[in-house]
C-alpha atoms as a PDB file:
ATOM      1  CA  UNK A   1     -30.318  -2.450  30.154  1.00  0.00           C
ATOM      2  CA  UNK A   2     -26.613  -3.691  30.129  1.00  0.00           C
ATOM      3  CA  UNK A   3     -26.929  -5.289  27.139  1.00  0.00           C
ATOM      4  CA  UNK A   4     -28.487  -1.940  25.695  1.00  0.00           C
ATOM      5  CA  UNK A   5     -25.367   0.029  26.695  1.00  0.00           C
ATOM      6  CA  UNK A   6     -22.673  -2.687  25.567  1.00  0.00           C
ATOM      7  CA  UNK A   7     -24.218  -2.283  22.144  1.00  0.00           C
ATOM      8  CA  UNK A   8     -24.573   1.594  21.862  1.00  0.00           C
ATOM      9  CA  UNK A   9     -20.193   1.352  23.353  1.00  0.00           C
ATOM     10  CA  UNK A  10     -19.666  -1.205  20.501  1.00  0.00           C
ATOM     11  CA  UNK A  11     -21.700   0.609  17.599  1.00  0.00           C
ATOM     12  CA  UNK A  12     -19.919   3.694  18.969  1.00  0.00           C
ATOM     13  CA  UNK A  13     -16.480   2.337  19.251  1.00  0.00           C
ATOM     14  CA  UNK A  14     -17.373   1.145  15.097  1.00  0.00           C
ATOM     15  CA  UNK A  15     -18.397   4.413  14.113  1.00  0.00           C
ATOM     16  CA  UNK A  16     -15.483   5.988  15.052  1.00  0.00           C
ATOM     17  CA  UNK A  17     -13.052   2.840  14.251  1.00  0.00           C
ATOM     18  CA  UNK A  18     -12.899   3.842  10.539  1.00  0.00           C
ATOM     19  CA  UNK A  19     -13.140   6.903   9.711  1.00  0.00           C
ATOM     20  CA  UNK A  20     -12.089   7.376   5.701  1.00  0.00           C
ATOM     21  CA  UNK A  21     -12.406  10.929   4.187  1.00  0.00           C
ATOM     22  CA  UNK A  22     -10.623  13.062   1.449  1.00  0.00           C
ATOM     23  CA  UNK A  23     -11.347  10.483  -1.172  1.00  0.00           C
ATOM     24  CA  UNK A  24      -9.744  11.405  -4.260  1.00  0.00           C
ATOM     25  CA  UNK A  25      -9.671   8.896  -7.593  1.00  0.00           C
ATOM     26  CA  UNK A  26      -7.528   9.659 -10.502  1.00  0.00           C
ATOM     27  CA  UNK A  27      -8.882   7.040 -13.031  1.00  0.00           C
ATOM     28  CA  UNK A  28      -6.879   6.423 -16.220  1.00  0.00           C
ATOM     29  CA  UNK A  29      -8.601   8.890 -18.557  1.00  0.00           C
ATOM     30  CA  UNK A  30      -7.313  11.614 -15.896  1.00  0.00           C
ATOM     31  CA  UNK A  31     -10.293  11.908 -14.393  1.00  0.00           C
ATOM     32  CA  UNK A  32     -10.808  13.176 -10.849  1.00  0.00           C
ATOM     33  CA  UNK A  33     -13.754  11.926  -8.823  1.00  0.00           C
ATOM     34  CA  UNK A  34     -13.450  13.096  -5.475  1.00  0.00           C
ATOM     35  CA  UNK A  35     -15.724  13.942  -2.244  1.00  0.00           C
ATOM     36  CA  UNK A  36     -17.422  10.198  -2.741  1.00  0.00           C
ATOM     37  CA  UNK A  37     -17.711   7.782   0.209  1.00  0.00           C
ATOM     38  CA  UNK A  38     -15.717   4.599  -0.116  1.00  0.00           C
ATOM     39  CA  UNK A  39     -18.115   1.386   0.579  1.00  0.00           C
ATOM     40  CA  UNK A  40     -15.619  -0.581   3.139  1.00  0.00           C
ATOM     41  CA  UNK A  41     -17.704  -0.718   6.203  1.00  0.00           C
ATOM     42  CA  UNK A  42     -15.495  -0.784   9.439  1.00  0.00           C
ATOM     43  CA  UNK A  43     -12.850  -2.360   9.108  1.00  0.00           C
ATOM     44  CA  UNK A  44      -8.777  -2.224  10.500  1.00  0.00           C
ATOM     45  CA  UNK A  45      -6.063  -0.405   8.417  1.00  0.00           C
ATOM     46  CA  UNK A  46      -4.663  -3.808   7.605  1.00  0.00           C
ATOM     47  CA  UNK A  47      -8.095  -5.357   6.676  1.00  0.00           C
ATOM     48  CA  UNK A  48      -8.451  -2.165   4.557  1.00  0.00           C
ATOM     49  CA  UNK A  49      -4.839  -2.376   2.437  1.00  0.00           C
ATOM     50  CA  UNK A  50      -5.976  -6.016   1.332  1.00  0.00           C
ATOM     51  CA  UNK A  51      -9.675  -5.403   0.432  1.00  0.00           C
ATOM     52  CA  UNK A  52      -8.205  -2.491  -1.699  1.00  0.00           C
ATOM     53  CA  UNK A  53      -5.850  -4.141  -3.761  1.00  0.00           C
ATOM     54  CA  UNK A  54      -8.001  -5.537  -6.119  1.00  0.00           C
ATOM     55  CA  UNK A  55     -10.763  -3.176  -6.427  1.00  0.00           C
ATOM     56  CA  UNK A  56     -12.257   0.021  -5.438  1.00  0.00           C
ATOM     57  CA  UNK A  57     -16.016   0.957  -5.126  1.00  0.00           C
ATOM     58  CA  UNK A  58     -17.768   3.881  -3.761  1.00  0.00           C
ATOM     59  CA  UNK A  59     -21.310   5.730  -3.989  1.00  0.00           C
ATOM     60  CA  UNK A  60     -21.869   7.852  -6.474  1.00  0.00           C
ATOM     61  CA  UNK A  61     -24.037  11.311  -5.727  1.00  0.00           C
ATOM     62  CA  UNK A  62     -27.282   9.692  -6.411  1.00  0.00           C
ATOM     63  CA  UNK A  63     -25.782   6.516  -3.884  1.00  0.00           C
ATOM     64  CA  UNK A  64     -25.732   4.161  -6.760  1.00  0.00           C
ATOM     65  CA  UNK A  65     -22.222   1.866  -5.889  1.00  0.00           C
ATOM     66  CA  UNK A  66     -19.864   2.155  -8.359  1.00  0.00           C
ATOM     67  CA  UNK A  67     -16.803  -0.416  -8.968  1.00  0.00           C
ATOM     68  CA  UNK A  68     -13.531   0.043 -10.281  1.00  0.00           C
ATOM     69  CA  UNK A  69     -10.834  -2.210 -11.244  1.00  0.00           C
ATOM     70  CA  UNK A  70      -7.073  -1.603 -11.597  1.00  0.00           C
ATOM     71  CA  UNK A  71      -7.770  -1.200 -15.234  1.00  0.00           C
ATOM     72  CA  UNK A  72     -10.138   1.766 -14.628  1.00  0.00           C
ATOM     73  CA  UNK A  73      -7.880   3.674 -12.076  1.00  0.00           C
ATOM     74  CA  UNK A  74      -4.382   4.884 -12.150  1.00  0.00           C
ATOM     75  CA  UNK A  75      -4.188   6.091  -8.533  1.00  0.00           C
ATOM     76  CA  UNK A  76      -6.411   7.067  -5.309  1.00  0.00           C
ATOM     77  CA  UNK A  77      -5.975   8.154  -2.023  1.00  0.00           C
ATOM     78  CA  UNK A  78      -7.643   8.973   1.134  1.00  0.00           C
ATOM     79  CA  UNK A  79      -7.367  10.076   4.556  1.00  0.00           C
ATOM     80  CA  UNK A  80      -7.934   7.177   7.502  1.00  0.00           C
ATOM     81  CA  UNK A  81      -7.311   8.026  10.679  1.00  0.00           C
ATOM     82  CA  UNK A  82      -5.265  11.286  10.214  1.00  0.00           C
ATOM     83  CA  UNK A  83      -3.095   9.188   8.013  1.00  0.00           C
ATOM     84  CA  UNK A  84      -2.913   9.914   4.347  1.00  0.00           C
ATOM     85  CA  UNK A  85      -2.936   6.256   2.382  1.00  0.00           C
ATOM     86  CA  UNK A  86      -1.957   6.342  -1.207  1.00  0.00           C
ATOM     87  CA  UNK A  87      -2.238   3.163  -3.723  1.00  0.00           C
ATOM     88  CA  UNK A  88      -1.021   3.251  -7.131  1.00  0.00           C
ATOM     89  CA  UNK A  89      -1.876   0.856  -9.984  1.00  0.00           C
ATOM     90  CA  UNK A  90       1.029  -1.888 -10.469  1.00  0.00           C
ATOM     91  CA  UNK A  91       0.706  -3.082 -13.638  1.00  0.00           C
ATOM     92  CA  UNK A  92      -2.705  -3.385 -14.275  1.00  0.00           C
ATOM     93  CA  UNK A  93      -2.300  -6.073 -11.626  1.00  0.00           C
ATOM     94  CA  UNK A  94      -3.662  -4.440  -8.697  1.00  0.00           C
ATOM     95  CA  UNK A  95      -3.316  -1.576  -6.469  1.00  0.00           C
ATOM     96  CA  UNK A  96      -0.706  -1.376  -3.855  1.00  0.00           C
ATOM     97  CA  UNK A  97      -0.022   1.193  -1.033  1.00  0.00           C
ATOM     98  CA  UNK A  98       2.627   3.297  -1.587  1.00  0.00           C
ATOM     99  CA  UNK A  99       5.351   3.719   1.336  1.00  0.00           C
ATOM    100  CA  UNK A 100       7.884   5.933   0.059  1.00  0.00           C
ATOM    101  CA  UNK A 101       8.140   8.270  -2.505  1.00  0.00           C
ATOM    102  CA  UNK A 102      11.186   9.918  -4.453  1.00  0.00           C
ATOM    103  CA  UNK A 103      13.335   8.952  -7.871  1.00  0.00           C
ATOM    104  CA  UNK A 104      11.944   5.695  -6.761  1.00  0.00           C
ATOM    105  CA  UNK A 105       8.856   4.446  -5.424  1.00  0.00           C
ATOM    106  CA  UNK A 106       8.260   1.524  -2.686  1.00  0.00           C
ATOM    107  CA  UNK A 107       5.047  -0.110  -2.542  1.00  0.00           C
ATOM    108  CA  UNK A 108       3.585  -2.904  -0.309  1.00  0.00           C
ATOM    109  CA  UNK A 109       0.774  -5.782  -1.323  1.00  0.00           C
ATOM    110  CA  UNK A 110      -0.332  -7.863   1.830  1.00  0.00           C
ATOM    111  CA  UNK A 111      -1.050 -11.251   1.568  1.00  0.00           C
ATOM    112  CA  UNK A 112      -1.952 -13.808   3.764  1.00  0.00           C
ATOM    113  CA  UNK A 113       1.151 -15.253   3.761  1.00  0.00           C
ATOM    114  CA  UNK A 114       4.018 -13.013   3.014  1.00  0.00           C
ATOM    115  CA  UNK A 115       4.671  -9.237   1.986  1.00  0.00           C
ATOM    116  CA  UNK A 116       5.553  -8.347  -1.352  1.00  0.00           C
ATOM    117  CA  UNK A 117       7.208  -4.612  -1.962  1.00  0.00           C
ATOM    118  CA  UNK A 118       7.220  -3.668  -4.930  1.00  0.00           C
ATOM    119  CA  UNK A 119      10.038  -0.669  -5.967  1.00  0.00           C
ATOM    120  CA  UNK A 120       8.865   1.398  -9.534  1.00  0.00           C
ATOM    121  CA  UNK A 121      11.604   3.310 -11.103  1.00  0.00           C
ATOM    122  CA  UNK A 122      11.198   6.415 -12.826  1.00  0.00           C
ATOM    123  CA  UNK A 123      11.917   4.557 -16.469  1.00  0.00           C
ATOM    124  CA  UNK A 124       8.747   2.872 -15.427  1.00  0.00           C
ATOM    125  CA  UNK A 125      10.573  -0.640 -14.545  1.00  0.00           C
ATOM    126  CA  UNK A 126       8.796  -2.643 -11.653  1.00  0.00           C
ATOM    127  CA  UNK A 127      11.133  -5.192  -9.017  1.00  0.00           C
ATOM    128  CA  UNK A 128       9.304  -7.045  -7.189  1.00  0.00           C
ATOM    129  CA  UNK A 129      10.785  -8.394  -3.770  1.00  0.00           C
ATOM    130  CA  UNK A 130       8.787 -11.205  -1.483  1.00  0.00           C
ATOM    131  CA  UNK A 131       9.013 -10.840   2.084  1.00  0.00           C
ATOM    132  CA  UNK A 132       8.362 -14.921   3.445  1.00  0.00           C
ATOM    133  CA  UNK A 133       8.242 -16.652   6.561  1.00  0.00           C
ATOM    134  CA  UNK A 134       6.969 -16.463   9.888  1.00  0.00           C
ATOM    135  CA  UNK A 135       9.086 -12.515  10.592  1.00  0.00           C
ATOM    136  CA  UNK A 136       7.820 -11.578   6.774  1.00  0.00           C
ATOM    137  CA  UNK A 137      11.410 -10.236   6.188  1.00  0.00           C
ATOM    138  CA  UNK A 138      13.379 -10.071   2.824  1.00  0.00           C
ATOM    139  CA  UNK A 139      15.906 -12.544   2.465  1.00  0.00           C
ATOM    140  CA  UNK A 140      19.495 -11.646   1.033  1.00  0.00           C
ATOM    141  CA  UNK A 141      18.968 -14.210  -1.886  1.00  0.00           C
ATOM    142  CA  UNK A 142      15.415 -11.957  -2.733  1.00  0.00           C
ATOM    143  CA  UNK A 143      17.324  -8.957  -2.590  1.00  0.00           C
ATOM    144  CA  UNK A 144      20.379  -9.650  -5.187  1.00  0.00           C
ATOM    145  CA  UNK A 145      17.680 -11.145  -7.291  1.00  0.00           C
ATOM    146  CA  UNK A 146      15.851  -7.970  -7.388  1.00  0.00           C
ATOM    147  CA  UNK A 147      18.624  -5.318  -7.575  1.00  0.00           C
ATOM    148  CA  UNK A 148      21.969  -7.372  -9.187  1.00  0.00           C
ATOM    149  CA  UNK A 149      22.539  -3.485 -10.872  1.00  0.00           C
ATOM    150  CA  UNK A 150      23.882  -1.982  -7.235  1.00  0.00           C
ATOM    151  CA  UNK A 151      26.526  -3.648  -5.723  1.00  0.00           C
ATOM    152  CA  UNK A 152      27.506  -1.215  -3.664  1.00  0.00           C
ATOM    153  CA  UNK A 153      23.734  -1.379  -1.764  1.00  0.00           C
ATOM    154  CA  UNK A 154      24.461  -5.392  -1.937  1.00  0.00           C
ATOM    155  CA  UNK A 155      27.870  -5.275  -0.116  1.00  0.00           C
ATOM    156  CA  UNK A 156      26.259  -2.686   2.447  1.00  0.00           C
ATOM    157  CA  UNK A 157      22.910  -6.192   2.880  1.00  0.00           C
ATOM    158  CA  UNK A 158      26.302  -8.750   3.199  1.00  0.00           C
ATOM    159  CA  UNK A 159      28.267  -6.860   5.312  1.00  0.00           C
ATOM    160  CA  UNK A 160      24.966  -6.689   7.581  1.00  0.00           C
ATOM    161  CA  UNK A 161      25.774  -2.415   7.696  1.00  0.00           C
ATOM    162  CA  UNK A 162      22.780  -2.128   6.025  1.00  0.00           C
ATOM    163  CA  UNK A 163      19.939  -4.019   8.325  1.00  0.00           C
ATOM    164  CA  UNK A 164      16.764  -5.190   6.159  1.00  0.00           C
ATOM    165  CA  UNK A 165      14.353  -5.282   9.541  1.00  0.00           C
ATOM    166  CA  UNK A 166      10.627  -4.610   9.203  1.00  0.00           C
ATOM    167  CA  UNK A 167       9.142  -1.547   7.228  1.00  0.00           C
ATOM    168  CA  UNK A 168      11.843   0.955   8.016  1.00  0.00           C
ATOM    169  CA  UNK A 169      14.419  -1.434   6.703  1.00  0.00           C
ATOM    170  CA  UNK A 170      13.033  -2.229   3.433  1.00  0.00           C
ATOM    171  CA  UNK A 171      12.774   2.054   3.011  1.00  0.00           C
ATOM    172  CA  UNK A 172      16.038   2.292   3.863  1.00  0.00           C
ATOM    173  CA  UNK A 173      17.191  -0.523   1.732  1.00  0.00           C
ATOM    174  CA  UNK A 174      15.242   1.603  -1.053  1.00  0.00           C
ATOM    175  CA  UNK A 175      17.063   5.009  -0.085  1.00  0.00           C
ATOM    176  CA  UNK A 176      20.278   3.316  -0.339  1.00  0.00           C
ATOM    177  CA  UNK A 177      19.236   1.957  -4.057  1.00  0.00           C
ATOM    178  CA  UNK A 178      18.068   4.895  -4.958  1.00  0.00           C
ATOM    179  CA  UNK A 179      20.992   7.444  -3.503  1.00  0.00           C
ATOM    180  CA  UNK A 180      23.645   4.734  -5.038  1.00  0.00           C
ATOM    181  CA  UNK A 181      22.611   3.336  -8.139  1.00  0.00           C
ATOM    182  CA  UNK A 182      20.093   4.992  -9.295  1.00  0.00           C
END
């Protein structure tokens, strides 16, 4: 009997761990698809980001799975968790979730060993800047690699007034780009 009611709590605490809705596909004939269930299983937000950077797929209304690459799709979203999650196509290369949106655009790609956020102008230019090491955080030397065009955002990194520390830091290192020299 214990073993009964561990397993209903665990199959419960599943059901409920995931819960994805508000699907919405925007493939790259400008197509919608929407109100389709995503095939992920359950499965964490992180564990979600990296199974979605390479492809999506999803049933179809007569539950045949369909699969789509980054050369099918231009953009998709969904809710998870009360949390809208958008990912755009980079490139052709993959998807990435987007985590900040204005003149420019931040994205993140997980791997398993380092970050890499990915900034998309409006002209259509992509920077790419790796995040390494054991605190995943973005080294000065990254940084003046991938925007040599705004010194005054640079001086800002140097002079340690502008603090490049987890997720909010790399958005605000963004906002400053974007407000300054872009």
């Amino acid at each position: 009997m214990k073993f009964l009611t561990l397993g209903l709590v665990i199959f419960g605490f599943c059901n409920s761990f995931s819960q994805i809705q508000n699907v919405e596909i925007i493939t790259k004939k400008n197509d919608t698809i929407k109100n389709v269930e995503l095939k992920m299983g359950h499965i964490s937000k992180s564990n979600l980001e990296v199974l979605l950077q390479e492809k999506i797929t999803y049933l179809d209304k007569q539950g045949d799975k369909v699969k789509l690459l980054p050369t099918d799709v231009s953009s998709f979203s969904f809710t998870y968790d009360n949390e809208v999650l958008r990912f755009e196509n980079i490139q052709d290369r993959g998807f990435a979730l987007e985590m900040y949106s204005n003149k420019l655009k931040l994205f993140r790609v997980k791997t398993n060993a380092f970050n890499v956020y990915i900034i998309k102008k409006s002209d259509g230019k992509v920077i790419y800047m790796e995040a390494k090491g054991l605190s995943r955080l973005i080294s000065k030397k990254e940084i003046a690699k991938a925007i040599p065009d705004c010194q005054s955002t640079l001086q800002k990194v140097e002079d340690k007034t502008l603090t490049i520390q987890g997720e909010a830091g790399v958005i605000e290192l963004v906002k400053d780009y974007e407000m300054n020299c872009n």
